[in-house]
N, C-alpha and C. Protein backbone atom coordinates (compact mmCIF):
# COMPACT_ATOMS: atom_id res chain seq x y z
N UNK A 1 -19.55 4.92 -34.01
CA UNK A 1 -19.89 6.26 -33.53
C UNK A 1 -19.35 7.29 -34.50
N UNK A 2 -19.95 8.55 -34.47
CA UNK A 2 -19.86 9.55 -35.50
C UNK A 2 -18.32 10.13 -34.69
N UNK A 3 -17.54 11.08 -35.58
CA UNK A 3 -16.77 11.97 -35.04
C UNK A 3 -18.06 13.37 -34.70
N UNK A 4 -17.58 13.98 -33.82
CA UNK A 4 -18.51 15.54 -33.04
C UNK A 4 -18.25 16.38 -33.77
N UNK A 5 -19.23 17.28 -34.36
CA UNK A 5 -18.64 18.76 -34.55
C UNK A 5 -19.34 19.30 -33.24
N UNK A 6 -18.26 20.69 -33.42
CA UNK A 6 -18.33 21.74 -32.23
C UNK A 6 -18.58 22.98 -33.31
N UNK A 7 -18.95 23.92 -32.37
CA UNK A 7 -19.01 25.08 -33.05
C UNK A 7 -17.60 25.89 -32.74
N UNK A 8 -17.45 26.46 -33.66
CA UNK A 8 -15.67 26.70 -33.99
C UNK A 8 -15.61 28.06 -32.88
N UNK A 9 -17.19 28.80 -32.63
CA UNK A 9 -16.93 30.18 -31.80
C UNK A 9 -16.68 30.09 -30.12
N UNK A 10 -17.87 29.16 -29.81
CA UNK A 10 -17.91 28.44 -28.26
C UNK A 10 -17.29 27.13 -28.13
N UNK A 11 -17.32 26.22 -29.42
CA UNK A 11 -17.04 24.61 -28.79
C UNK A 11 -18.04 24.21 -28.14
N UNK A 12 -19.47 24.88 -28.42
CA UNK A 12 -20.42 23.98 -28.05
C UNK A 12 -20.64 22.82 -29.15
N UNK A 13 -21.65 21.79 -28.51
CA UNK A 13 -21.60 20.94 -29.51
C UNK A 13 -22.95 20.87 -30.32
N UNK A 14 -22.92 20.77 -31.98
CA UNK A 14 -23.61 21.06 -33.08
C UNK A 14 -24.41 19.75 -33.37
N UNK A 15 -23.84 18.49 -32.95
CA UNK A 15 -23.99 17.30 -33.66
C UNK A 15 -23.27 16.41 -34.13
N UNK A 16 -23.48 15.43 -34.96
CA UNK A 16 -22.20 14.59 -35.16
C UNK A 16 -21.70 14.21 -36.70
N UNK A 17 -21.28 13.88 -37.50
CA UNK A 17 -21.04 13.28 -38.68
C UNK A 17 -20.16 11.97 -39.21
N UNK A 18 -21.30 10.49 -39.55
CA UNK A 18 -21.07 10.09 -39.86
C UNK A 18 -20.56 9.43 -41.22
N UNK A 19 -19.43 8.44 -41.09
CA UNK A 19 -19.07 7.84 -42.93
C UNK A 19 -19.56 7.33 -43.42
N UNK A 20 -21.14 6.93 -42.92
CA UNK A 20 -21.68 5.82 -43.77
C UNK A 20 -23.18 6.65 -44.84
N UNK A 21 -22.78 8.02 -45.59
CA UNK A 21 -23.44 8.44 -46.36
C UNK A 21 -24.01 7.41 -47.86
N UNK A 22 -22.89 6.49 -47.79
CA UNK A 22 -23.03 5.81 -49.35
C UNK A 22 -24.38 5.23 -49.03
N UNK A 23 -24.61 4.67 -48.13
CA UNK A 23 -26.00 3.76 -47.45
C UNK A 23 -27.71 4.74 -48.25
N UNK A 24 -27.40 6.07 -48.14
CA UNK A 24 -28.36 7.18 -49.04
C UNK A 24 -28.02 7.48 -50.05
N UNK A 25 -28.62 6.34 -50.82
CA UNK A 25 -28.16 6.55 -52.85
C UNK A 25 -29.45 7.58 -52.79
N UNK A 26 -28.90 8.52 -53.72
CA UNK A 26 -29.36 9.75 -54.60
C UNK A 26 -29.53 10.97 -53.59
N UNK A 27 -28.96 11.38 -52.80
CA UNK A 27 -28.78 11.97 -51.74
C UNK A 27 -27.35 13.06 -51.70
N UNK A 28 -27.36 13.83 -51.22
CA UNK A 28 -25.81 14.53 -51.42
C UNK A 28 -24.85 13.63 -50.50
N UNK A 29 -25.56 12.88 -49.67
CA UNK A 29 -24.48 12.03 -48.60
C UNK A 29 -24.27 11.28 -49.37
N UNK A 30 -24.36 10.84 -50.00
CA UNK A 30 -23.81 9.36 -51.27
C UNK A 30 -23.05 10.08 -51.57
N UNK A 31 -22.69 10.85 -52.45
CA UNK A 31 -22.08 11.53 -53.16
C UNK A 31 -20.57 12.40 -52.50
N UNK A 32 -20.48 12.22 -51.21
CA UNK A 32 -19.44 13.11 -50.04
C UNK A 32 -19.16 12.16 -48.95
N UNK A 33 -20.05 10.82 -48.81
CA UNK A 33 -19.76 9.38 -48.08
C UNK A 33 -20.30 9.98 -46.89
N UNK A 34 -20.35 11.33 -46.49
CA UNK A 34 -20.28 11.53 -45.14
C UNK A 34 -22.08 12.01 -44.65
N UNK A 35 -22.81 11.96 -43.64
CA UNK A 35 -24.17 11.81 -43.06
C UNK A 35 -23.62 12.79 -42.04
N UNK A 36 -24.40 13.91 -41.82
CA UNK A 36 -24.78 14.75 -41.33
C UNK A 36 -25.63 14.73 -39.89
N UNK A 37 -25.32 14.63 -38.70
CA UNK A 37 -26.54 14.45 -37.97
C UNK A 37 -26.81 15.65 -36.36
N UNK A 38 -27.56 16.98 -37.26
CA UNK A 38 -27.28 18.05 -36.64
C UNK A 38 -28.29 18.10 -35.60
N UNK A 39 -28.15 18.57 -34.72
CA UNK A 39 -28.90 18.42 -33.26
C UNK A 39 -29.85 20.16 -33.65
N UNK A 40 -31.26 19.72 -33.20
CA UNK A 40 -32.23 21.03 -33.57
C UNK A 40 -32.09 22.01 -32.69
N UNK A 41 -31.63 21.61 -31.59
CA UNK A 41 -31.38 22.92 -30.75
C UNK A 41 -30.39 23.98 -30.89
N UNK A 42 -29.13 23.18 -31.49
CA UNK A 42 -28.35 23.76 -32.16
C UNK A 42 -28.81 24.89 -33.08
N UNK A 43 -29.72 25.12 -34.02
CA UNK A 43 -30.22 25.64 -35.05
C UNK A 43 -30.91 27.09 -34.34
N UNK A 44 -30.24 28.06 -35.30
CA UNK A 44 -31.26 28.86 -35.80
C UNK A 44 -31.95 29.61 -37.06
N UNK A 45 -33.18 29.57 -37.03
CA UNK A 45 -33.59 29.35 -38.41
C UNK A 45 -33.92 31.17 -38.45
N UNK A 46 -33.40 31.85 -40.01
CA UNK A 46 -33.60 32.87 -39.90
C UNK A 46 -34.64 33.15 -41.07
N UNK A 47 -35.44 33.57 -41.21
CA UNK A 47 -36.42 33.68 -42.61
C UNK A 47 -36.07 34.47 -43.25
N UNK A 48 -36.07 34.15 -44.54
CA UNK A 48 -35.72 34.85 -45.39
C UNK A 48 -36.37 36.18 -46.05
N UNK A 49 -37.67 36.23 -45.59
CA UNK A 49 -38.40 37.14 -45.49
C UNK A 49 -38.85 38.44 -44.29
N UNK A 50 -37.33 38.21 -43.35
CA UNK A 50 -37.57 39.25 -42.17
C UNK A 50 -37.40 38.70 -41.02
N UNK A 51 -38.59 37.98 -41.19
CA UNK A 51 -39.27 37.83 -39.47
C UNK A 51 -38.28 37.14 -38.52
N UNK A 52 -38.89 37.35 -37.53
CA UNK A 52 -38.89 36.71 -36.11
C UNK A 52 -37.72 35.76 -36.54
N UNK A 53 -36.72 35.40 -35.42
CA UNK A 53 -36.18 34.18 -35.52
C UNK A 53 -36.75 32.94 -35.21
N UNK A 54 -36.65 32.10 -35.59
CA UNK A 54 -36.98 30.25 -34.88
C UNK A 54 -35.65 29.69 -34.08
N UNK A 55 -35.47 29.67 -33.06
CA UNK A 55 -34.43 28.49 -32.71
C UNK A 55 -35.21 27.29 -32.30
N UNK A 56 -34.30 26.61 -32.44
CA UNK A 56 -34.39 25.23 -32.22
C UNK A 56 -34.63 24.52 -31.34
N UNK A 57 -34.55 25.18 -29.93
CA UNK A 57 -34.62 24.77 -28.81
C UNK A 57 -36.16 25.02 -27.92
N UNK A 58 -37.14 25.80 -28.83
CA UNK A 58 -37.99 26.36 -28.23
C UNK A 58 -39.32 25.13 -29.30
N UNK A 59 -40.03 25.09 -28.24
CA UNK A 59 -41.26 24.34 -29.08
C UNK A 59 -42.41 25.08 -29.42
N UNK A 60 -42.59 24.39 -31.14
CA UNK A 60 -43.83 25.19 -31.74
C UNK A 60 -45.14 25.74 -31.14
N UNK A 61 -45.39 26.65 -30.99
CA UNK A 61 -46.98 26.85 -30.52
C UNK A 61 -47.64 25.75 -30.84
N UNK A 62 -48.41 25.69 -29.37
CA UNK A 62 -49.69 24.58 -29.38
C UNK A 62 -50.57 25.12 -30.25
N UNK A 63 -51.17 24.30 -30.75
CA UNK A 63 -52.30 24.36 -32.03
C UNK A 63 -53.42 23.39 -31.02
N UNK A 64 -54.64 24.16 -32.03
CA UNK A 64 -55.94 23.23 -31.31
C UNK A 64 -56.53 22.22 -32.83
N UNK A 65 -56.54 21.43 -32.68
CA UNK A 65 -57.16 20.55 -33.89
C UNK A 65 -55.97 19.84 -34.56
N UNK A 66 -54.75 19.63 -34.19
CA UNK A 66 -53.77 18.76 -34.22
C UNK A 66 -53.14 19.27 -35.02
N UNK A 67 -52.63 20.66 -35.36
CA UNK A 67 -51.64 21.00 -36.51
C UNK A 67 -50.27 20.93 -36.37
N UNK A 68 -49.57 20.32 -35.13
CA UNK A 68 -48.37 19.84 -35.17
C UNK A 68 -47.85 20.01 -33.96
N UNK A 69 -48.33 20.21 -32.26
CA UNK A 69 -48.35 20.58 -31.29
C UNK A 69 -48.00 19.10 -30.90
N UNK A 70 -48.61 18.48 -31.14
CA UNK A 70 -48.41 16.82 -30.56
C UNK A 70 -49.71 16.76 -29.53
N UNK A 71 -50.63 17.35 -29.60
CA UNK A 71 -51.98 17.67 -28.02
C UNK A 71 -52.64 16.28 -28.68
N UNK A 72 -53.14 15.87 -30.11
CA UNK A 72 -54.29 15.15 -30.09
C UNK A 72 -53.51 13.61 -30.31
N UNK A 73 -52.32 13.22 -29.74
CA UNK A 73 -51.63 12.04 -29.47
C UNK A 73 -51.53 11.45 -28.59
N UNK A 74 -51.66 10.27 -28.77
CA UNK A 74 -51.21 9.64 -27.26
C UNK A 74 -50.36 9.72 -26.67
N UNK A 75 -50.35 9.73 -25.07
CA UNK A 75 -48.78 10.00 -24.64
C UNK A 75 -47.46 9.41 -25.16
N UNK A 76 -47.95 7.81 -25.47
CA UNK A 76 -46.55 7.59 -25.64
C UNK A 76 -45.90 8.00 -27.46
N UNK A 77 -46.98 8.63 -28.12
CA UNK A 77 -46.43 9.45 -29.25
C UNK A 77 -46.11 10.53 -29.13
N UNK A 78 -46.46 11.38 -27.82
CA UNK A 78 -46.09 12.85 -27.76
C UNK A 78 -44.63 13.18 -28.20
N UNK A 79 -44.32 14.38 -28.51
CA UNK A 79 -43.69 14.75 -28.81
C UNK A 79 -42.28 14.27 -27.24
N UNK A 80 -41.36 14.86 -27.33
CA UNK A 80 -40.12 14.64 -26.01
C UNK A 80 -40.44 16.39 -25.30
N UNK A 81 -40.60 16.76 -24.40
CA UNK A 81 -40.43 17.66 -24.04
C UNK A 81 -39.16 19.14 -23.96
N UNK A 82 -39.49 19.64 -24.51
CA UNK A 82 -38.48 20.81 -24.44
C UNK A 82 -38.39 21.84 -23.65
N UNK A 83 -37.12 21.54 -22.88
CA UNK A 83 -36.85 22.94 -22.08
C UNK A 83 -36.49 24.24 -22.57
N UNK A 84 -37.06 25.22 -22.46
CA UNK A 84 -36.42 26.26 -23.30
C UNK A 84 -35.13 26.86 -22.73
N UNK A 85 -34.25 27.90 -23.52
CA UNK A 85 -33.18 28.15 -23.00
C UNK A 85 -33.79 29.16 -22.15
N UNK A 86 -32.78 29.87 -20.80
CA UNK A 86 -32.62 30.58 -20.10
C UNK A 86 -32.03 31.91 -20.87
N UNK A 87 -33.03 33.10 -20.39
CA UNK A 87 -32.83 34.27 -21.10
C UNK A 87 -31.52 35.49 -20.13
C-alpha cells in the first residue's frame, strides 16, 4: 500500500504515493523511485488562458457522436458515475 497525501490546508485526502517508481523506466518516477497516484477529484485545473475553471469532480459535457461522454458505449464500458460536489 501507498503512504496518503493530505492536503496540508484541510487534510483532505489528495491521493497516494507509491515506491515502486523504478518499475517506469524513462519516466520522472524512475528517476525519484516514487509513483504518484492523484485522485481527479482532488484536481483543479486552471487554464492558462483565463477561462472557466475544470474541477475534477464534475463530468465532461455529454457530446453527441461519441467525443468523450462515454453515451455511444456499452454499459459495462461506461464511464463510473460522478456525483458532483454540493454548492
Amino acid at each position: 500500500a501507498g503512504a496518503e497525501l493530505r492536503c496540508a490546508t484541510c487534510g483532505g485526502h489528495l491521493g497516494d504515493v507509491f515506491q515502486d517508481g523504478f518499475l517506469f523506466v524513462g519516466t520522472p518516477a524512475a528517476k525519484s523511485g516514487k509513483r504518484y497516484c492523484i485522485d481527479g477529484a482532488a484536481l483543479v485545473f486552471k487554464p492558462s488562458g483565463g477561462g472557466e475553471d475544470v474541477f475534477g469532480d464534475v463530468p465532461p459535457p455529454r457530446t453527441s457522436g461519441g467525443g468523450g461522454g462515454g453515451g455511444d458505449l456499452p454499459g459495462f464500458l461506461q464511464p463510473p458515475k460522478i456525483v458532483p460536489r454540493s454548492s
